[in-house]
Structure formats: C-alpha cells, structure tokens
C-alpha atoms as a PDB file:
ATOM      1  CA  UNK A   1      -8.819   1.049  22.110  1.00  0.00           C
ATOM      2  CA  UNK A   2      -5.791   0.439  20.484  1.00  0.00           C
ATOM      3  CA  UNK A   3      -3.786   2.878  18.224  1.00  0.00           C
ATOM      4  CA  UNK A   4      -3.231   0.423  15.840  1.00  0.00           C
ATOM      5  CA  UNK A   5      -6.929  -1.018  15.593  1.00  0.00           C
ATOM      6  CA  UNK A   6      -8.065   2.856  14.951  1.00  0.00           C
ATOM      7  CA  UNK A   7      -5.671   3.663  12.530  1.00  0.00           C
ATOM      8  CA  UNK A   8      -6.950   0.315  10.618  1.00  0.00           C
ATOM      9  CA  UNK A   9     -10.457   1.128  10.818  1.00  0.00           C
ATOM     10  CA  UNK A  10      -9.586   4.856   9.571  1.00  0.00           C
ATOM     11  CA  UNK A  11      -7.721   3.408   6.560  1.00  0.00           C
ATOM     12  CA  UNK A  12     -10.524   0.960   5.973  1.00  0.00           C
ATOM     13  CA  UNK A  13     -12.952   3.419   5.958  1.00  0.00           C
ATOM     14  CA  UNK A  14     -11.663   6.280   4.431  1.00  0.00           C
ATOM     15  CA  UNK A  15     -10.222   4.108   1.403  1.00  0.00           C
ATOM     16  CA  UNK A  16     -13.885   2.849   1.075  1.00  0.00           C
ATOM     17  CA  UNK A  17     -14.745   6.619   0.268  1.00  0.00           C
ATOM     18  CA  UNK A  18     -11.886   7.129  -1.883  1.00  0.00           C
ATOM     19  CA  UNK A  19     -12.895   4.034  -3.727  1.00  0.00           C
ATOM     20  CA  UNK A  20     -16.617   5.448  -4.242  1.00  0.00           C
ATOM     21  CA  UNK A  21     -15.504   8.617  -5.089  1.00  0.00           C
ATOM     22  CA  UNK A  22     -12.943   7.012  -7.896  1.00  0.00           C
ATOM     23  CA  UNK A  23     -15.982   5.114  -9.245  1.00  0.00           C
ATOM     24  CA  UNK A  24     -18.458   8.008  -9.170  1.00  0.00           C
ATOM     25  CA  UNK A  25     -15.693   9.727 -11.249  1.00  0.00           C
ATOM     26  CA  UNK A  26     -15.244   7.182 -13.316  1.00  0.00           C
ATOM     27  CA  UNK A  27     -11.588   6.364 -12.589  1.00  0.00           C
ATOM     28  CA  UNK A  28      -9.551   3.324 -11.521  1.00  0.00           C
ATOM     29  CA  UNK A  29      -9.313   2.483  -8.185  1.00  0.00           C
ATOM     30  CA  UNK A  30      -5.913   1.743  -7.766  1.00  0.00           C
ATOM     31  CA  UNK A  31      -4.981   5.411  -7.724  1.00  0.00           C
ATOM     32  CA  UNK A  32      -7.229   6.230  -5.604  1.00  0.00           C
ATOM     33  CA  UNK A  33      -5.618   4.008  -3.026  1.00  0.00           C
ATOM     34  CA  UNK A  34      -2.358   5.135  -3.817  1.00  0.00           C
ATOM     35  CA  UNK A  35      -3.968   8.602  -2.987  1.00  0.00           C
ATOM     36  CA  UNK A  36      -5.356   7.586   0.544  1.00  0.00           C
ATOM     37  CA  UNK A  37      -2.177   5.629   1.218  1.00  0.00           C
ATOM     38  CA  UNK A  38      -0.120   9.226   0.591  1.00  0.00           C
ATOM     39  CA  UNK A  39      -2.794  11.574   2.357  1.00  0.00           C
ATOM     40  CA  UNK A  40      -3.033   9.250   5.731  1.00  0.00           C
ATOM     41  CA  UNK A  41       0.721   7.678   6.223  1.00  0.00           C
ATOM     42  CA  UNK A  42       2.164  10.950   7.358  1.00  0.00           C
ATOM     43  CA  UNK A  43      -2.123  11.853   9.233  1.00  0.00           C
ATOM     44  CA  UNK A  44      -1.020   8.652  11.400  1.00  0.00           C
ATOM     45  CA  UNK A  45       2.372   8.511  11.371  1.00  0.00           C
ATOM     46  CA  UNK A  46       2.566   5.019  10.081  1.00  0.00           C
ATOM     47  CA  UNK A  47       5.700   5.762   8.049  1.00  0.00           C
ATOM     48  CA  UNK A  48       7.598   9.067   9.213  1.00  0.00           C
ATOM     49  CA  UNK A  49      11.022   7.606   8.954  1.00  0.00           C
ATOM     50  CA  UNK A  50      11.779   7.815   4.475  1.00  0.00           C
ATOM     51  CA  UNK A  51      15.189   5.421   5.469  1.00  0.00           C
ATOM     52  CA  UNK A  52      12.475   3.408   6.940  1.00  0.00           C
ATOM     53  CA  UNK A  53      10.481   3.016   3.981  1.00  0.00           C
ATOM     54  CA  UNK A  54      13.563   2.409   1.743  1.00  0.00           C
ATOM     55  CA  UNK A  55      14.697  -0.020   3.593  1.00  0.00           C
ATOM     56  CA  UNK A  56      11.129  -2.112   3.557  1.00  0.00           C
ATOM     57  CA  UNK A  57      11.248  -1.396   0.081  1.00  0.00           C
ATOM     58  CA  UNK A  58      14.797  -2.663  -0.304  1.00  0.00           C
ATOM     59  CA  UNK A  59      14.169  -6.024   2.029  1.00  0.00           C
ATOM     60  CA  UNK A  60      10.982  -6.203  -0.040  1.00  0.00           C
ATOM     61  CA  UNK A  61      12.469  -6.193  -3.208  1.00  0.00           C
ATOM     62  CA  UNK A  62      15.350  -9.137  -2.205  1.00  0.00           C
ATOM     63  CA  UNK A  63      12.378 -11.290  -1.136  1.00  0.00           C
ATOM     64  CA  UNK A  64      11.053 -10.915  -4.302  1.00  0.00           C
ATOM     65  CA  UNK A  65      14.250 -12.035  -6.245  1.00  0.00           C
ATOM     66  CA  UNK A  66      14.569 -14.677  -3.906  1.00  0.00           C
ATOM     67  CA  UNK A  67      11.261 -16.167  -4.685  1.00  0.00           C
ATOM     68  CA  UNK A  68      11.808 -15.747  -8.000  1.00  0.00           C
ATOM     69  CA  UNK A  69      15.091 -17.588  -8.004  1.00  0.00           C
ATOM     70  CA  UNK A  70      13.678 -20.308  -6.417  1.00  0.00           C
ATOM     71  CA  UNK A  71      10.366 -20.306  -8.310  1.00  0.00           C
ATOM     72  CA  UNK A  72      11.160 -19.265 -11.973  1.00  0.00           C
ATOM     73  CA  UNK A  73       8.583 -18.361 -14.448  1.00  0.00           C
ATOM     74  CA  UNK A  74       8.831 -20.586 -17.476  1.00  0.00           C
ATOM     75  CA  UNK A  75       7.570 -19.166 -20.953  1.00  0.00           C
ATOM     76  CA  UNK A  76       4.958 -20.276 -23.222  1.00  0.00           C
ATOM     77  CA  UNK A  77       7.334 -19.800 -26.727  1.00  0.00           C
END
C-alpha cells in the first residue's frame, strides 16, 4: 500500500474522531482540526521542513493576491 494512501486514510479517520469528540464536547470543529492537523504532521512527517511550510504559505498567500487582483470584490455601499 502506498505511504501516501495510509497517511490519508489515518488523517481521515482520526479527524473523524476529533470531530466527534469536539461535538460531544460541545465545541467547534474547526479547532479540532487544527488540533489533528498539529498532532499528526510531525506523526507522518508530512511537513518536517518549517522553511518548507513558509514557503507554501508564502506562494499561497501571492496566489491569493493574484486572484484577488484579477477578481476584485465590489461593495454593497
């Protein structure tokens, strides 16, 4: 099986339980993403690199602005 299919399913799943545990508790599930994103990205290595993740971050954010340049949100006033 491949690494990446397992470590998909293991997000999948585990993020399922954080989500039922977040509504059993009675919070918002959001967080409790967040949460399982920050437990299991170092657990499988998905991001080890923190240059890494700035720089998706960084190319992430110029998309954005890009986009937004092109496609500009016009007010309602």
């Amino acid at each position: 099986m491949e690494p990446v299919f397992f470590s998909i399913g293991l997000i999948i799943i585990v993020a399922g339980i954080g989500a039922y545990l977040a509504r059993t508790l009675k919070q918002p599930l959001i967080p409790a993403y967040i949460i399982v994103g920050i437990i299991l990205g170092p657990v499988l290595k998905i991001i080890t690199d923190l240059n890494k993740l700035l720089k998706i971050k960084i190319n992430h954010m110029k998309a954005l602005e890009e986009r937004h340049k092109r496609h500009p949100h016009h007010s309602n006033d």
